[in-house]
PDB file of N, CA and C in Angstrom:
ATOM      1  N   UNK A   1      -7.899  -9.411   2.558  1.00  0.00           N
ATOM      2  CA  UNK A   1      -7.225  -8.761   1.446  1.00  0.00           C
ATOM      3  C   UNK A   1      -7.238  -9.676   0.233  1.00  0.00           C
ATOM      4  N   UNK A   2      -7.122  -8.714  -0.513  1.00  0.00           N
ATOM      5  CA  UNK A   2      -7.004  -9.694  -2.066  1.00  0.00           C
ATOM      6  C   UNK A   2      -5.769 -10.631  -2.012  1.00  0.00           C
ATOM      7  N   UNK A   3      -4.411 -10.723  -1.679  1.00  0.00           N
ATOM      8  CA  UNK A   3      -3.547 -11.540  -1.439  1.00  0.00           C
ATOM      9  C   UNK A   3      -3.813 -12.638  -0.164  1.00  0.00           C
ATOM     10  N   UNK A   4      -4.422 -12.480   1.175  1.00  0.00           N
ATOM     11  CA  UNK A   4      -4.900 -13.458   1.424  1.00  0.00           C
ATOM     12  C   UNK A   4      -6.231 -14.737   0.492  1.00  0.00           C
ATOM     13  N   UNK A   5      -6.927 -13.942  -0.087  1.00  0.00           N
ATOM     14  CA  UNK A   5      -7.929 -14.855  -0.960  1.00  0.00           C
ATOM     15  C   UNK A   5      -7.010 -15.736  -1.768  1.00  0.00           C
ATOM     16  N   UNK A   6      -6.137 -14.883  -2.066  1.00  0.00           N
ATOM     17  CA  UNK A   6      -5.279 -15.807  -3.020  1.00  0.00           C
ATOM     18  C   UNK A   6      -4.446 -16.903  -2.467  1.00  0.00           C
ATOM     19  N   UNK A   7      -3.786 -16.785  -1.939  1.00  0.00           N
ATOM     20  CA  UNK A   7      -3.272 -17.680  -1.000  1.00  0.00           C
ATOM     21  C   UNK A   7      -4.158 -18.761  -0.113  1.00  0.00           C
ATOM     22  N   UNK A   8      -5.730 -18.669   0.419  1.00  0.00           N
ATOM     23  CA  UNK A   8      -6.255 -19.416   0.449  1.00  0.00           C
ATOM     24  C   UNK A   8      -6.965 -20.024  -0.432  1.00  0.00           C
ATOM     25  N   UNK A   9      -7.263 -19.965  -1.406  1.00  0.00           N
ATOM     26  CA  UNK A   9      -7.302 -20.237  -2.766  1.00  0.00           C
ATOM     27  C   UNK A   9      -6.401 -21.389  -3.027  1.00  0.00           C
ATOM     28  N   UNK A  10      -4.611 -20.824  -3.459  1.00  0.00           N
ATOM     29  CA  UNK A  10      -3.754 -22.311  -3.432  1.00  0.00           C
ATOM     30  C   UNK A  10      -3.984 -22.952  -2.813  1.00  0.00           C
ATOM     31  N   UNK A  11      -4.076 -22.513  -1.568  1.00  0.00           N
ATOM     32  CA  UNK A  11      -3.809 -23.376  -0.319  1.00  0.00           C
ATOM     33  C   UNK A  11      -5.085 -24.988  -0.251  1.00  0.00           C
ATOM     34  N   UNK A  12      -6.015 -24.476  -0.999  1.00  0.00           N
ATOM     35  CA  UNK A  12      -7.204 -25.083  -0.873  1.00  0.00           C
ATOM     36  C   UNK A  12      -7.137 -25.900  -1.891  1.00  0.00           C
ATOM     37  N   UNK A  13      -6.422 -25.277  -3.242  1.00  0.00           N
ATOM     38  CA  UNK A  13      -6.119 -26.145  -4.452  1.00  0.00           C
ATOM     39  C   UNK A  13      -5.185 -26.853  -4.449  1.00  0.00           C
ATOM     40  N   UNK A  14      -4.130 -26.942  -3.885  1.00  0.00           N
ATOM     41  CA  UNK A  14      -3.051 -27.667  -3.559  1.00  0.00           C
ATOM     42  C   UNK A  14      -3.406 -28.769  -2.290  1.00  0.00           C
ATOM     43  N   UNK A  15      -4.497 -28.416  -1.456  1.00  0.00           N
ATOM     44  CA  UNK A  15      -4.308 -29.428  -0.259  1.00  0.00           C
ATOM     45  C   UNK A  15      -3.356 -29.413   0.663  1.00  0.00           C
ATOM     46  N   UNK A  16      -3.343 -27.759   0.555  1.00  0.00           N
ATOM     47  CA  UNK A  16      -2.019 -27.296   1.993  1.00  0.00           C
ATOM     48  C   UNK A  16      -0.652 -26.881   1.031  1.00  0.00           C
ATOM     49  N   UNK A  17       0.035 -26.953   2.558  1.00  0.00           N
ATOM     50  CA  UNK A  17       1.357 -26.083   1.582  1.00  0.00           C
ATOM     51  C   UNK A  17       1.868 -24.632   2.998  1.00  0.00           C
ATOM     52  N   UNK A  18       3.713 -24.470   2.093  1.00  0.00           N
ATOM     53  CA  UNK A  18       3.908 -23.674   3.401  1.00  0.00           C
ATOM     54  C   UNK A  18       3.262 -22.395   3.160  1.00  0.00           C
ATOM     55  N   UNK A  19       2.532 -21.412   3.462  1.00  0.00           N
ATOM     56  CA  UNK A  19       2.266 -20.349   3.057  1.00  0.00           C
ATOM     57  C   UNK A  19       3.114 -19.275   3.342  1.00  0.00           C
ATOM     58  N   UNK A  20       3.928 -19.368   3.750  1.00  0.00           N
ATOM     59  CA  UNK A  20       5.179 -18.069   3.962  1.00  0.00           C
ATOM     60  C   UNK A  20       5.883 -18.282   2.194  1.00  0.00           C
ATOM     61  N   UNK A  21       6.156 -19.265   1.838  1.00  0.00           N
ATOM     62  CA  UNK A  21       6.944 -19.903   0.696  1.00  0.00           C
ATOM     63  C   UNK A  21       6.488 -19.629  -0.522  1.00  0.00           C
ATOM     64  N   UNK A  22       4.719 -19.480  -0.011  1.00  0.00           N
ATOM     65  CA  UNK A  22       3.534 -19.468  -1.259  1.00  0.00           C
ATOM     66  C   UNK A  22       3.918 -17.729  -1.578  1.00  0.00           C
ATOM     67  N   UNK A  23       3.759 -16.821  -0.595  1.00  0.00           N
ATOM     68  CA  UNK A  23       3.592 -15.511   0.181  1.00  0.00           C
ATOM     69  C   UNK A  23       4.342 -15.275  -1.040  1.00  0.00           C
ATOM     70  N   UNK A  24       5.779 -15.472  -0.558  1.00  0.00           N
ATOM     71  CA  UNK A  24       7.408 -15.299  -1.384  1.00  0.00           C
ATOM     72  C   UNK A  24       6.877 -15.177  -3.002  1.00  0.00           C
ATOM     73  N   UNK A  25       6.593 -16.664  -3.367  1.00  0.00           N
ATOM     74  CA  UNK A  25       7.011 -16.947  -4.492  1.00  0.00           C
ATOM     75  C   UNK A  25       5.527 -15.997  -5.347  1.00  0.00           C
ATOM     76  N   UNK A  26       4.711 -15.199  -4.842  1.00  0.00           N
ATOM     77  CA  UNK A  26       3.874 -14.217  -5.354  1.00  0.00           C
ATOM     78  C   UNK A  26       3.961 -13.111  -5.299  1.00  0.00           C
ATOM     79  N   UNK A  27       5.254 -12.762  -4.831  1.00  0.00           N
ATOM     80  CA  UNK A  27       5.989 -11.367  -4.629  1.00  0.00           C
ATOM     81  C   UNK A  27       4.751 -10.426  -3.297  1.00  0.00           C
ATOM     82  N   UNK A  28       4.280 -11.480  -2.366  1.00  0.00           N
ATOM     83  CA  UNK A  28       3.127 -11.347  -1.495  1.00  0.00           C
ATOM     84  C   UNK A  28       4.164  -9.825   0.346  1.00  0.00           C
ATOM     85  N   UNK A  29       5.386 -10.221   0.167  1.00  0.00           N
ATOM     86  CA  UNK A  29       5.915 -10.054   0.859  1.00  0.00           C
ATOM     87  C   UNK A  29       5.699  -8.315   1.598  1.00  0.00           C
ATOM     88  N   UNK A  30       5.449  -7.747   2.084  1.00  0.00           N
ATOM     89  CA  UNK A  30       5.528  -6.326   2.863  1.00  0.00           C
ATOM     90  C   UNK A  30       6.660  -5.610   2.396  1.00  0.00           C
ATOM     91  N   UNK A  31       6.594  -4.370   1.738  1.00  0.00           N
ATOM     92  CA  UNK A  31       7.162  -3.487   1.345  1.00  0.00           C
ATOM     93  C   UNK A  31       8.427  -2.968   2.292  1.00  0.00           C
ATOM     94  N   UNK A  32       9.541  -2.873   2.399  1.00  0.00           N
ATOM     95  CA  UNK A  32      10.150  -1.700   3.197  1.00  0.00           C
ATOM     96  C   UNK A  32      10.293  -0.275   3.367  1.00  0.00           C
ATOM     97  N   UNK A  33      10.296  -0.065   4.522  1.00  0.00           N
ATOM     98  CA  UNK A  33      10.354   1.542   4.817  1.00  0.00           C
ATOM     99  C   UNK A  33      10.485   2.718   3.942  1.00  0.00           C
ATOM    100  N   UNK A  34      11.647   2.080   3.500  1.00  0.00           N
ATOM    101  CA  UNK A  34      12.774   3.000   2.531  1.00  0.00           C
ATOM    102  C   UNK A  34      11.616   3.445   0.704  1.00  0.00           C
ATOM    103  N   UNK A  35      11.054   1.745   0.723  1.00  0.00           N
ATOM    104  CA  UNK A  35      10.816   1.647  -0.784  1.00  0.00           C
ATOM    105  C   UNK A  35       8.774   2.514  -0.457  1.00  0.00           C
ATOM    106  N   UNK A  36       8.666   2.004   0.266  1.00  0.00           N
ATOM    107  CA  UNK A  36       6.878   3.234   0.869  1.00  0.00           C
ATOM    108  C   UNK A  36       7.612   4.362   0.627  1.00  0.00           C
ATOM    109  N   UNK A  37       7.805   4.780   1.246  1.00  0.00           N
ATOM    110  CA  UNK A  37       8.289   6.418   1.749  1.00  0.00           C
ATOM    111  C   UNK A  37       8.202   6.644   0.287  1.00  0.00           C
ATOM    112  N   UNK A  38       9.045   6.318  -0.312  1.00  0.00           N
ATOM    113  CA  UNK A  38       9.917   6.834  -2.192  1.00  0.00           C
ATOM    114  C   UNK A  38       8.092   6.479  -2.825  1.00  0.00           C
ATOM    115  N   UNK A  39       7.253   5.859  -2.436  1.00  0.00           N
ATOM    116  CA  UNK A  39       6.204   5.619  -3.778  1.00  0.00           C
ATOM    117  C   UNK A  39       5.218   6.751  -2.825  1.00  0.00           C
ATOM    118  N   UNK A  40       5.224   6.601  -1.673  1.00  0.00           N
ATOM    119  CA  UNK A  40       4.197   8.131  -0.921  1.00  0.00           C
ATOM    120  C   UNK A  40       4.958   9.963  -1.401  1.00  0.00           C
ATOM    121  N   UNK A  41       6.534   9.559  -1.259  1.00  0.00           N
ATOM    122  CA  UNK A  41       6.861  10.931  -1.354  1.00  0.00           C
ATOM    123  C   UNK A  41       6.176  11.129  -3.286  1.00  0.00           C
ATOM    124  N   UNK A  42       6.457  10.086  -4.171  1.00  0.00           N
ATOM    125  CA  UNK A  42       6.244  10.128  -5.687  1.00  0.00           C
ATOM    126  C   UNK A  42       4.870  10.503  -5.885  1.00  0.00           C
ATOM    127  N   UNK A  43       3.737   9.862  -5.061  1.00  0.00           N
ATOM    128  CA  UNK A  43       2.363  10.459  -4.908  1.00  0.00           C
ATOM    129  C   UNK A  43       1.823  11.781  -4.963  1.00  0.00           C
ATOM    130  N   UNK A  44       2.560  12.358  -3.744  1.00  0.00           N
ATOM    131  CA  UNK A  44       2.511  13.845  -3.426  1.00  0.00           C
ATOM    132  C   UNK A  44       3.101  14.535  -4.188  1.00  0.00           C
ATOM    133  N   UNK A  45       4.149  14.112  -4.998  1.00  0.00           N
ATOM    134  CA  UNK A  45       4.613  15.420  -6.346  1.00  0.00           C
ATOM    135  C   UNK A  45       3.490  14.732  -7.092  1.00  0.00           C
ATOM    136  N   UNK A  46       2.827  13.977  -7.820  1.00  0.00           N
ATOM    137  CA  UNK A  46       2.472  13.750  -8.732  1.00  0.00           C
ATOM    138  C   UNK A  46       0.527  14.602  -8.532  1.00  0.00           C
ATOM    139  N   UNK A  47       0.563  14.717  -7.224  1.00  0.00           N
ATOM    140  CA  UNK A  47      -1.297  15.316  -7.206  1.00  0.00           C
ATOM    141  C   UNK A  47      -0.399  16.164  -6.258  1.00  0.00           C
ATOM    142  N   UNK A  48      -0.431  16.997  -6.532  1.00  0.00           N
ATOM    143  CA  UNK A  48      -0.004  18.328  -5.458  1.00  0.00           C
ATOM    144  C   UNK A  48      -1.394  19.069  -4.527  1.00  0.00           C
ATOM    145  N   UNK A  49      -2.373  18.851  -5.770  1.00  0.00           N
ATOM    146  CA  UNK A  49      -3.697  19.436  -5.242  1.00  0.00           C
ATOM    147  C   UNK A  49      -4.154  18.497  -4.016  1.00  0.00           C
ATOM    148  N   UNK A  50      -4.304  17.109  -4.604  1.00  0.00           N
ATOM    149  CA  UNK A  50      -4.908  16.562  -3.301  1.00  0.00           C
ATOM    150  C   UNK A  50      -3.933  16.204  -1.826  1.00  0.00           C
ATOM    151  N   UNK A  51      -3.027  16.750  -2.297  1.00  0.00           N
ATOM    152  CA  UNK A  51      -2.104  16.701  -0.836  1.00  0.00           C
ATOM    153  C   UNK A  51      -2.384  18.054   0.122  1.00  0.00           C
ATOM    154  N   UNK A  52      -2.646  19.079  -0.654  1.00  0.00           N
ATOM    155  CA  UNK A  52      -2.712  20.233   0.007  1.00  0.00           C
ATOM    156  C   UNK A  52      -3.991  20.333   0.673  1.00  0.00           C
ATOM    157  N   UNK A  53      -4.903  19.682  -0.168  1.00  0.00           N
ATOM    158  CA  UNK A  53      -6.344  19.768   0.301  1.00  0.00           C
ATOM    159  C   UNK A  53      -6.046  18.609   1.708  1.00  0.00           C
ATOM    160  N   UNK A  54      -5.439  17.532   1.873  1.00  0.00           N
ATOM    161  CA  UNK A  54      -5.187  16.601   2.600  1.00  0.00           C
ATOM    162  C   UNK A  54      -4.695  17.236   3.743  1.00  0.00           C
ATOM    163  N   UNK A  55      -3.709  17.927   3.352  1.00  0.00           N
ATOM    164  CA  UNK A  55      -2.935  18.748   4.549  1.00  0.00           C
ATOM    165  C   UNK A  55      -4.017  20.382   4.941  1.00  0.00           C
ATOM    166  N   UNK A  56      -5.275  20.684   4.533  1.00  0.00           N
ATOM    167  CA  UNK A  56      -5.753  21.520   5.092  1.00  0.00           C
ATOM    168  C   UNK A  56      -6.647  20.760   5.994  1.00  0.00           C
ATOM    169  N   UNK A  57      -6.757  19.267   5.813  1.00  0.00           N
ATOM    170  CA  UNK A  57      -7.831  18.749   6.693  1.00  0.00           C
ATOM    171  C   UNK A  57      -9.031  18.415   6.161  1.00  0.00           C
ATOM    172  N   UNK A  58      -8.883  18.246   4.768  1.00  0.00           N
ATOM    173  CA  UNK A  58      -9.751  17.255   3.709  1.00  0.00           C
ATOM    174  C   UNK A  58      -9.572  15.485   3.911  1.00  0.00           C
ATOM    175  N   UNK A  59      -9.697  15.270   4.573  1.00  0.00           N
ATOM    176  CA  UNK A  59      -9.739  13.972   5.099  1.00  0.00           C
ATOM    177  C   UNK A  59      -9.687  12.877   3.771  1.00  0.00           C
ATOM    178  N   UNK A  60     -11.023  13.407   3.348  1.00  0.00           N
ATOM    179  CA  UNK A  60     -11.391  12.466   1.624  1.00  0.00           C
ATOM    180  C   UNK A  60     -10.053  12.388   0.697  1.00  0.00           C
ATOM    181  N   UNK A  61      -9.229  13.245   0.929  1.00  0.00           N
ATOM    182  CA  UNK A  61      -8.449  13.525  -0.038  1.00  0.00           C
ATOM    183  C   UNK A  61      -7.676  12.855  -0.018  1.00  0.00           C
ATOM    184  N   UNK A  62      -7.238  11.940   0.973  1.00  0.00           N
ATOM    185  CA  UNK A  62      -6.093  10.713   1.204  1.00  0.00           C
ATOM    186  C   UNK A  62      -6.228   9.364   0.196  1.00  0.00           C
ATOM    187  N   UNK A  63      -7.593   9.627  -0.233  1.00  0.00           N
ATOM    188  CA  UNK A  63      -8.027   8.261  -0.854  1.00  0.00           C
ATOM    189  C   UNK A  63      -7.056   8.168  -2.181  1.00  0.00           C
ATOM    190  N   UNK A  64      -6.834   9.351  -2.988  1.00  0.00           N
ATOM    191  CA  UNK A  64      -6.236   9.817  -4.682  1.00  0.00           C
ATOM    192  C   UNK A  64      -4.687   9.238  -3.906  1.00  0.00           C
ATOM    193  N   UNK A  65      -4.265   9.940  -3.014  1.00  0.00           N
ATOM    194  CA  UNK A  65      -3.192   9.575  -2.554  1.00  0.00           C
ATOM    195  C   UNK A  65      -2.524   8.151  -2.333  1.00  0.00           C
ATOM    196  N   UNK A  66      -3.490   6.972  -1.459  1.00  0.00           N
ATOM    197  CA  UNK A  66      -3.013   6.023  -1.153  1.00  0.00           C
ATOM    198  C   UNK A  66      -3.236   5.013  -2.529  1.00  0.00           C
ATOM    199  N   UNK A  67      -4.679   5.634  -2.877  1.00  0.00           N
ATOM    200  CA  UNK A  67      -4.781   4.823  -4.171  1.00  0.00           C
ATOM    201  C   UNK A  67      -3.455   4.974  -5.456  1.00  0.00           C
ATOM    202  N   UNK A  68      -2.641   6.439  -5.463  1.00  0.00           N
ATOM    203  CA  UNK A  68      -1.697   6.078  -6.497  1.00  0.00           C
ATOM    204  C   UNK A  68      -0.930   5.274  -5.662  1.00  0.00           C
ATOM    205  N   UNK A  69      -0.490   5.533  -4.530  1.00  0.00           N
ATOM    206  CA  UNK A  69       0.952   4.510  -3.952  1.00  0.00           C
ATOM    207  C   UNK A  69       0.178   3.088  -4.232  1.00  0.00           C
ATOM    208  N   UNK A  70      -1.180   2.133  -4.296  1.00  0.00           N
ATOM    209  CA  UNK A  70      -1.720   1.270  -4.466  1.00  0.00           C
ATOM    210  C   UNK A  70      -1.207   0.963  -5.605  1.00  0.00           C
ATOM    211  N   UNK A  71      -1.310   1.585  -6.489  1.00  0.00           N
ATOM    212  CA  UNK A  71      -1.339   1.701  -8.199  1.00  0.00           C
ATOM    213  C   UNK A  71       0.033   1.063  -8.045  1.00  0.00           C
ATOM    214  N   UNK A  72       0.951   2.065  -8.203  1.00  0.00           N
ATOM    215  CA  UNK A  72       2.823   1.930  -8.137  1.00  0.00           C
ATOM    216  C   UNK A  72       2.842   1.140  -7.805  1.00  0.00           C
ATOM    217  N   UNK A  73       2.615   0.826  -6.850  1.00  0.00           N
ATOM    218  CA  UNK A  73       3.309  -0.733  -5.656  1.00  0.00           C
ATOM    219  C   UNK A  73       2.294  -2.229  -6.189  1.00  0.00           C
ATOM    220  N   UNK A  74       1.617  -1.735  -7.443  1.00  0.00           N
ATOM    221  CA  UNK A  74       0.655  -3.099  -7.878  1.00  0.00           C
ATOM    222  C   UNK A  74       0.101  -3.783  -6.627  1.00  0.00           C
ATOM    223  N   UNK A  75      -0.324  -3.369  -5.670  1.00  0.00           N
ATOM    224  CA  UNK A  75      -1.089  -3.821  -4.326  1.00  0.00           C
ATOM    225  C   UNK A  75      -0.384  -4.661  -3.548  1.00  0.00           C
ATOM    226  N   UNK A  76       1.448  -4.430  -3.490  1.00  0.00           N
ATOM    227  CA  UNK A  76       2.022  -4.547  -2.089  1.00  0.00           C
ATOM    228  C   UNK A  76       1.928  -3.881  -1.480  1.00  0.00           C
ATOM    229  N   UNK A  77       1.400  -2.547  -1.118  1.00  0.00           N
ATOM    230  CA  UNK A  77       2.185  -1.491  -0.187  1.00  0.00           C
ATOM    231  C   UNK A  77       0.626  -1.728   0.637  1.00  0.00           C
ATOM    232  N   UNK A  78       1.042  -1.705   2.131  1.00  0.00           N
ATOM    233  CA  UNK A  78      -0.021  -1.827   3.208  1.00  0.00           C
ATOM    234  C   UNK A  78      -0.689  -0.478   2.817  1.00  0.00           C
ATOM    235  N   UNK A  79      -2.016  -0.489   2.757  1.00  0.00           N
ATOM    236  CA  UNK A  79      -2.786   0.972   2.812  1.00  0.00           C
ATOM    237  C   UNK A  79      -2.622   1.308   4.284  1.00  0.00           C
ATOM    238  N   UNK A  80      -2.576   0.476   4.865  1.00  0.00           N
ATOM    239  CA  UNK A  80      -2.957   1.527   6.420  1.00  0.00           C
ATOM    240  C   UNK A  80      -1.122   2.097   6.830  1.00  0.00           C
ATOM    241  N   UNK A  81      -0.433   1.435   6.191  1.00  0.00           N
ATOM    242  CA  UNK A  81       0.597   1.886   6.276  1.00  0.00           C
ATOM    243  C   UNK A  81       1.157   3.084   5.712  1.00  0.00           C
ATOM    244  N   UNK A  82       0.338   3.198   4.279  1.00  0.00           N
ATOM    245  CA  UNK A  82       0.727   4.564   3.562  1.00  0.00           C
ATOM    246  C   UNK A  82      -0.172   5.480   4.315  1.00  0.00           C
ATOM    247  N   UNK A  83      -1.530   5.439   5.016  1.00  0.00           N
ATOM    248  CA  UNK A  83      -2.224   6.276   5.341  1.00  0.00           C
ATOM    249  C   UNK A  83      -1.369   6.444   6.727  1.00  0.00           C
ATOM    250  N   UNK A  84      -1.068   5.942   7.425  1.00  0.00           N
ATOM    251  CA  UNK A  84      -0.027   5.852   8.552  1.00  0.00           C
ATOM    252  C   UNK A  84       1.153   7.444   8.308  1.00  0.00           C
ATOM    253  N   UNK A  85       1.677   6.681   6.864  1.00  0.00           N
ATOM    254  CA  UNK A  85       2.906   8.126   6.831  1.00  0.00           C
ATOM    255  C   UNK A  85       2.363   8.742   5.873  1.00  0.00           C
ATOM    256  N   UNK A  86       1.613   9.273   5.537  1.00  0.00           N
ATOM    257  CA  UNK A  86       1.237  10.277   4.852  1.00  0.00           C
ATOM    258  C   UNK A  86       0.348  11.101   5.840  1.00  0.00           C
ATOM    259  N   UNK A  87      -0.288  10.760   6.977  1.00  0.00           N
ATOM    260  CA  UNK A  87      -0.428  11.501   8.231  1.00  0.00           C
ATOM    261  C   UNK A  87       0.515  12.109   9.000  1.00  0.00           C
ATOM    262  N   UNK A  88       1.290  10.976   8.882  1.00  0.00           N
ATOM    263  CA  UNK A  88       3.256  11.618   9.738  1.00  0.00           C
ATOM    264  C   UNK A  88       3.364  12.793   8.774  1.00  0.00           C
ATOM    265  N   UNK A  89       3.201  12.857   7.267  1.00  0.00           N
ATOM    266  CA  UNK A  89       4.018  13.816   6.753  1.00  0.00           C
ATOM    267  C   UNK A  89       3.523  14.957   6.733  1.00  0.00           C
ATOM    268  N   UNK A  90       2.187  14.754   6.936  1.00  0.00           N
ATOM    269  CA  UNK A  90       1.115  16.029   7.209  1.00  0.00           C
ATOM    270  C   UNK A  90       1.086  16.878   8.045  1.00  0.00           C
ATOM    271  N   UNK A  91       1.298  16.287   9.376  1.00  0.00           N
ATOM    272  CA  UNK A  91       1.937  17.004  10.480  1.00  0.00           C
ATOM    273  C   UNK A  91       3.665  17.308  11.034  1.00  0.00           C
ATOM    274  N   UNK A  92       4.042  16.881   9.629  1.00  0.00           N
ATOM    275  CA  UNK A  92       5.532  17.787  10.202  1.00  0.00           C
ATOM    276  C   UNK A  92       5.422  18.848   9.367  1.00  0.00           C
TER     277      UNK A  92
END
C-alpha cells in the first residue's frame, strides 16, 4: 500500500524507528466501524446509479463506489473493507 511505502521510506531515512508511533503520527491508523459505514452509507446516496447497478450484479460497479469512500477517507479506509460492507449491504 501507499502508506506502507511510506513508512518504509522513514523508516529507511531515519535508520529505524517505532513504526506503530510513525503509523500514528501520519494519521496511518485503521478507520472504525462506525466512521466506514457513515463514508459507504454517504457513497451510495451520492451515485445512486452505480449502487443499483452494483446491487443488480454489476460487479464493475463497486469500483465508483469504493473509490468515493477512498476519496472521503483521503486513503484511510481499507478498500477490502469497504468492498467487504458494501457486499453486506447488498444482500440485506
Amino acid at each position: 500500500s501507499t502508506q506502507a511505502k511510506t513508512l518504509l521510506a522513514d523508516l529507511v531515512a531515519n535508520g529505524g524507528g517505532d513504526v506503530i508511533a510513525m503509523a500514528k503520527a501520519k494519521g496511518f491508523e485503521s478507520m472504525d466501524t462506525g466512521a466506514l459505514e457513515s463514508l459507504v452509507d454517504a457513497a451510495i446516496a451520492a451515485d445512486p446509479d452505480a449502487w443499483a447497478k452494483f446491487k443488480a450484479g454489476e460487479q464493475k460497479a463497486i469500483g465508483a463506489l469504493v473509490g468515493a469512500v477512498m476519496k472521503s477517507s483521503k486513503g484511510k479506509a481499507d478498500g477490502k473493507a469497504v468492498t467487504a460492507l458494501l457486499q453486506a449491504k447488498a444482500n440485506t
